[in-house]
Protein backbone atom coordinates (compact mmCIF):
# COMPACT_ATOMS: atom_id res chain seq x y z
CA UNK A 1 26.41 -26.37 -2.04
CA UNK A 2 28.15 -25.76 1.18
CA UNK A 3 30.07 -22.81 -0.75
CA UNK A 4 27.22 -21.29 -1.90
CA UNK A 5 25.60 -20.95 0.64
CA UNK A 6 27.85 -19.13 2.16
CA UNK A 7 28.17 -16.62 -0.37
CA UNK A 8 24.38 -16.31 -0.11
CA UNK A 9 25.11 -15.39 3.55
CA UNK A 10 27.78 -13.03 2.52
CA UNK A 11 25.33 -11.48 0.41
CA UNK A 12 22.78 -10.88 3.30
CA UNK A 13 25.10 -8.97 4.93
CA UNK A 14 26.71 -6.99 2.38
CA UNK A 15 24.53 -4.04 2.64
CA UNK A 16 25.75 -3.52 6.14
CA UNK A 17 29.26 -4.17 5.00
CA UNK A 18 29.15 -1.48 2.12
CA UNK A 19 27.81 1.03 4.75
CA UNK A 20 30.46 0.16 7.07
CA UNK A 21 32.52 0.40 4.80
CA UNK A 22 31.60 3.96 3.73
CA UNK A 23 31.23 5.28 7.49
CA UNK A 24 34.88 4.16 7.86
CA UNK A 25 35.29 6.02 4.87
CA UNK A 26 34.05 9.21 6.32
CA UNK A 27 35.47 8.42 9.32
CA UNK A 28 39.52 8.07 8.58
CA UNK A 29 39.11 11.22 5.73
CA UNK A 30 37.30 13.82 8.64
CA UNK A 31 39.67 12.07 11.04
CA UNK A 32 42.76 13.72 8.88
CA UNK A 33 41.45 17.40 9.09
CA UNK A 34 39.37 17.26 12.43
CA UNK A 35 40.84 14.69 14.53
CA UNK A 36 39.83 10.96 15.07
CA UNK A 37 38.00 12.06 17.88
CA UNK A 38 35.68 14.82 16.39
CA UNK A 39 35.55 12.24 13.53
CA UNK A 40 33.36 9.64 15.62
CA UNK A 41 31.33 11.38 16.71
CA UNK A 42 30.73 13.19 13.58
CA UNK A 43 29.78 10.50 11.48
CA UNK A 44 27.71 9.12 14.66
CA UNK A 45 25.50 11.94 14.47
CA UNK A 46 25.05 11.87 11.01
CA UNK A 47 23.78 7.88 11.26
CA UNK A 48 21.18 8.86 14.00
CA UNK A 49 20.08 11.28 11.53
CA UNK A 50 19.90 9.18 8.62
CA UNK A 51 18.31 6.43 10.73
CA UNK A 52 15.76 8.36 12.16
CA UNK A 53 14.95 8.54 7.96
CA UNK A 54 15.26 4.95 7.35
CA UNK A 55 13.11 3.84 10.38
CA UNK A 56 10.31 5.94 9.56
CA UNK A 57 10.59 4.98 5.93
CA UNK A 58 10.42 1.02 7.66
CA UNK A 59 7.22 2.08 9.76
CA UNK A 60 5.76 2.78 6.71
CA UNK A 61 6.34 -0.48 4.98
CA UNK A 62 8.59 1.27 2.39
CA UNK A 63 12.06 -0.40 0.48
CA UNK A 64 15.09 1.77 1.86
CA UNK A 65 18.25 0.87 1.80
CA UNK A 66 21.04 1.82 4.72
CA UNK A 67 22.71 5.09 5.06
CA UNK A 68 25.39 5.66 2.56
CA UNK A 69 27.75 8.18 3.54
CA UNK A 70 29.98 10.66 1.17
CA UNK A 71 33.19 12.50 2.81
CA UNK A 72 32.64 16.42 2.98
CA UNK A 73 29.35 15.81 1.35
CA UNK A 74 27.03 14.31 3.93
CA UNK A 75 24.66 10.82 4.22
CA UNK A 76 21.64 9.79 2.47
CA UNK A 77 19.29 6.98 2.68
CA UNK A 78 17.99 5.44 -0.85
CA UNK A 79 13.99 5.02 -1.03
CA UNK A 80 13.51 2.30 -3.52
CA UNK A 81 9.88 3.19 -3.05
CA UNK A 82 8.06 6.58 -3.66
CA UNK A 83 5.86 7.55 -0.81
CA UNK A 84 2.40 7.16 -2.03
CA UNK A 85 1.45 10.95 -0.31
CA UNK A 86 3.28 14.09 -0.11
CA UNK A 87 2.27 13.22 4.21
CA UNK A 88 4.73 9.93 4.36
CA UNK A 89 6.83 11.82 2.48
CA UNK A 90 7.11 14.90 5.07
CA UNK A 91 6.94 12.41 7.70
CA UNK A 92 10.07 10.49 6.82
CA UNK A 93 11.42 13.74 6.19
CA UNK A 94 11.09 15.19 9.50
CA UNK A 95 11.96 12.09 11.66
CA UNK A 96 15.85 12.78 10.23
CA UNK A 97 16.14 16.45 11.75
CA UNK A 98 13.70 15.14 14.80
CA UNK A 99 16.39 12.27 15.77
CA UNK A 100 19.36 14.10 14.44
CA UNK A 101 18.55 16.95 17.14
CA UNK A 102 17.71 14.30 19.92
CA UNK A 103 21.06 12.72 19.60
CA UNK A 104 22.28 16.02 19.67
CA UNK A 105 20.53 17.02 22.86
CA UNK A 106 22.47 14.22 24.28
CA UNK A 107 26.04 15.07 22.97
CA UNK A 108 25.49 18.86 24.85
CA UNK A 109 24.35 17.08 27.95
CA UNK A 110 27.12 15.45 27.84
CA UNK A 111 29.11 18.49 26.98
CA UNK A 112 27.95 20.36 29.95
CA UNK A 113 28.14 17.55 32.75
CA UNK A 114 31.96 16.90 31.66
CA UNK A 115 32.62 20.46 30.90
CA UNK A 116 34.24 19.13 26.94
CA UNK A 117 35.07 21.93 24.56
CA UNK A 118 35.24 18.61 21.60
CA UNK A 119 31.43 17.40 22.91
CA UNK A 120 30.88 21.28 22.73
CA UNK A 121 32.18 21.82 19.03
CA UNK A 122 30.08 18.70 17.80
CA UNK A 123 26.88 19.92 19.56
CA UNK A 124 27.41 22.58 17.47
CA UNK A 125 28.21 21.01 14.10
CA UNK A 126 24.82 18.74 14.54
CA UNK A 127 22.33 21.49 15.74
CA UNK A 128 23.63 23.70 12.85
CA UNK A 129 23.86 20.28 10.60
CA UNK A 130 20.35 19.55 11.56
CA UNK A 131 19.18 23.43 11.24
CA UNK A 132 20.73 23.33 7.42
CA UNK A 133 18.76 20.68 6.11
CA UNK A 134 15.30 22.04 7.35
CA UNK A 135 15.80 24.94 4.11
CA UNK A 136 12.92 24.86 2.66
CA UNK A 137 13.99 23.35 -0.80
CA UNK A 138 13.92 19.77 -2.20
CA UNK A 139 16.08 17.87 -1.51
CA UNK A 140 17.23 19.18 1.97
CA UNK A 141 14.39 17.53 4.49
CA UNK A 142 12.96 20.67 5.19
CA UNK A 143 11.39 21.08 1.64
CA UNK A 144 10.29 18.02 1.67
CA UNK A 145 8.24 18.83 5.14
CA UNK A 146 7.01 22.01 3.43
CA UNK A 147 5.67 20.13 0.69
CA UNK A 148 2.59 19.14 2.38
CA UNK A 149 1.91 23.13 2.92
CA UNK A 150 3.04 23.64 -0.58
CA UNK A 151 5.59 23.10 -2.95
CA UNK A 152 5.53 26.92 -3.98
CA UNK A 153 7.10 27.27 -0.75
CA UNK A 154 10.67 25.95 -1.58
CA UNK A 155 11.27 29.64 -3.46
CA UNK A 156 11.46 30.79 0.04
CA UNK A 157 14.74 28.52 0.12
CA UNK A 158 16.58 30.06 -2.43
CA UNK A 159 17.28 33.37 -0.33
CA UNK A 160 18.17 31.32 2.64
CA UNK A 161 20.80 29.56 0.76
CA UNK A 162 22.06 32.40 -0.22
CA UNK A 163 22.23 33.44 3.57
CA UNK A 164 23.82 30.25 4.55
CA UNK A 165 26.41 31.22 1.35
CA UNK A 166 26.69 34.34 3.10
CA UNK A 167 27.75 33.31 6.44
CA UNK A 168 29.66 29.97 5.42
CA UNK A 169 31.52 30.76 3.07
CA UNK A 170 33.11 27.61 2.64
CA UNK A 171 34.56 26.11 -0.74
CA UNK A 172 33.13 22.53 0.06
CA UNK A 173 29.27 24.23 0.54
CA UNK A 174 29.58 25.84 -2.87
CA UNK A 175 30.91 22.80 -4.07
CA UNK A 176 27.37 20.59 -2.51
CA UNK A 177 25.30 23.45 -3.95
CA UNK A 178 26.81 22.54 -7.29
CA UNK A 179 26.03 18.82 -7.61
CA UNK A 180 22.48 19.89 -5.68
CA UNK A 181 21.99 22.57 -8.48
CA UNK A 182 20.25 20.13 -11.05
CA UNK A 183 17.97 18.17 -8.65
CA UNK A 184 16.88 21.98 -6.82
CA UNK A 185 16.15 23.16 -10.33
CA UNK A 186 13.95 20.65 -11.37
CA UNK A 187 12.24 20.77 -8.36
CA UNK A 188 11.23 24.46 -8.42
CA UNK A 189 10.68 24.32 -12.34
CA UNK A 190 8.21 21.36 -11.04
CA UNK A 191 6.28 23.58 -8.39
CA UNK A 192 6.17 26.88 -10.80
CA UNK A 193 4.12 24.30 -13.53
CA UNK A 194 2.47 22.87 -10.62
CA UNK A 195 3.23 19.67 -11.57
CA UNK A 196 2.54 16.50 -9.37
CA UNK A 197 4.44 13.11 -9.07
CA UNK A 198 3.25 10.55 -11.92
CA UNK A 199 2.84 7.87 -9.59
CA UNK A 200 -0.14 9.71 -7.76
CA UNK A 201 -1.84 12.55 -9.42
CA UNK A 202 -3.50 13.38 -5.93
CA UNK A 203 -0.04 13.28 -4.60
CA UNK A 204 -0.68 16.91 -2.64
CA UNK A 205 -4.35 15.49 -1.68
CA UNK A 206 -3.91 15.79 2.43
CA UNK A 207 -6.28 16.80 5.15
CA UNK A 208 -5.93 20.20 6.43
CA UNK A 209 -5.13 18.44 9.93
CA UNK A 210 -2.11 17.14 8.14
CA UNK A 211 -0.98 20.01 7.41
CA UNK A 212 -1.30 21.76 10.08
CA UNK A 213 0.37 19.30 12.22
CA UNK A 214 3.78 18.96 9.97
CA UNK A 215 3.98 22.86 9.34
CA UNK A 216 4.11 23.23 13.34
CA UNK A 217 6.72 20.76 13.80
CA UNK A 218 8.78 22.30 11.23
CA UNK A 219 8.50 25.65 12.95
CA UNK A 220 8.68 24.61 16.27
CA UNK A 221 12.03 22.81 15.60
CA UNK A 222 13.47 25.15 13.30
CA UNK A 223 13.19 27.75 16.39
CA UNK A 224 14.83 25.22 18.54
CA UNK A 225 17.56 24.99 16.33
CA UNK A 226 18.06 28.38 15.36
CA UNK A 227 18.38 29.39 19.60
CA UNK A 228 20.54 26.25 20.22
CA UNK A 229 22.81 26.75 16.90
CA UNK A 230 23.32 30.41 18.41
CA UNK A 231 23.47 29.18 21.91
CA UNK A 232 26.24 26.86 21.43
CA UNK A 233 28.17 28.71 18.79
CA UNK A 234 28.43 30.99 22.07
CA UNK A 235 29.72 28.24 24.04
CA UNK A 236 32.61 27.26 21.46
CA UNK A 237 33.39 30.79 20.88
CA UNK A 238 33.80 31.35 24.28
CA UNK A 239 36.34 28.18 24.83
CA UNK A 240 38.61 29.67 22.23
CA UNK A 241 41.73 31.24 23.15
CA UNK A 242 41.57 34.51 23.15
């Protein structure tokens, strides 16, 4: 008895083990191209994003399990329940970027007080981490905010990735735009058919307040992080040796 109880214990725990587990993962294989340093704090702003998801998700009464993080390819959080409305959907959504950015905001006040070009690079890498996902295309967050405007809105965010293509450039985004290529597709064949989730056929039902209220907060911090994503770009460009 006395042994399995403790592997009922164990069990308890093992969530928070296995994302341990995979933030040491990410950890050590970012460590090895960007430092151990840069590393930390990396993955550290990627779990106050992907918390900000999961306790909103909690608020609501919803399953989710932890953060699971993938080297090179980013974090997610696993809803083993559907939001019953397209509004807890964009609110889950939004409280990502919205704590994502706030932890941010901290890293470049801490940047500026200790004058760090490494706080400096990762203010950087999360308000431009934190400005990519609010594309307006499921299954970034950002198309799942716009969803409560409309889901005909996500063609807007197949330009923009081509713009963030564009300016990137790098082998590893082509190579997340692959394995996102299904799930994007779907999702836009989906909104041309107008089709809505089978779990709630007044899934897109919300008050006009509702609306209104999550389509300012997705503008208002997508401006924010468009001027502080330039803004400190500056400031690392500037620490470089010239």
């Amino acid at each position: 008895m006395g042994f399995l109880f403790s592997l009922l214990k164990f069990a308890k725990f093992a969530p928070i083990l296995k994302a341990a587990a995979f933030m040491a993962l990410s950890v050590g294989v970012y460590a090895f191209v960007f430092g151990w340093q840069f590393a930390v704090g990396f993955v550290l702003l990627l779990l106050v994003h992907e918390m900000g998801h999961y306790v909103a998700a909690r608020r609501l009464g919803m399953n989710v399990g932890l953060p699971t993080f993938i080297p090179f390819v980013g974090a997610w959080i696993q809803l083993k329940d559907q939001p019953l409305t397209v509004a807890q959907e964009a609110q889950v959504a939004f409280a990502g970027p919205f704590m994502g950015t706030l932890g941010t905001a901290v890293v470049l006040a801490m940047a500026l007080q200790q004058h760090s070009s490494l706080l400096m690079a990762l203010a950087y890498t999360g308000f431009f981490i934190n400005l990519f996902n609010l594309i307006p295309i499921t299954p970034f967050d950002g198309g799942r905010i716009v969803a409560i405007l409309s889901p005909k809105v996500w063609f807007l965010g197949v330009p923009l990735l081509a713009v963030a293509w564009y300016y990137v450039r790098s082998p590893m985004f082509l190579v997340v735009l692959l394995l996102l290529a299904p799930g994007i597709w779907t999702s836009l064949r989906a909104a041309w058919r107008g089709e809505v989730p089978a779990h709630n056929p007044r899934y897109y039902e919300v008050p006009l307040e509702a609306r209104i209220r999550y389509g300012s907060y997705y503008v208002l911090l997508l401006v924010f992080l468009c001027i502080m994503t330039y803004q400190t770009h500056a400031q690392v460009e500037a620490a470089l040796p010239s």
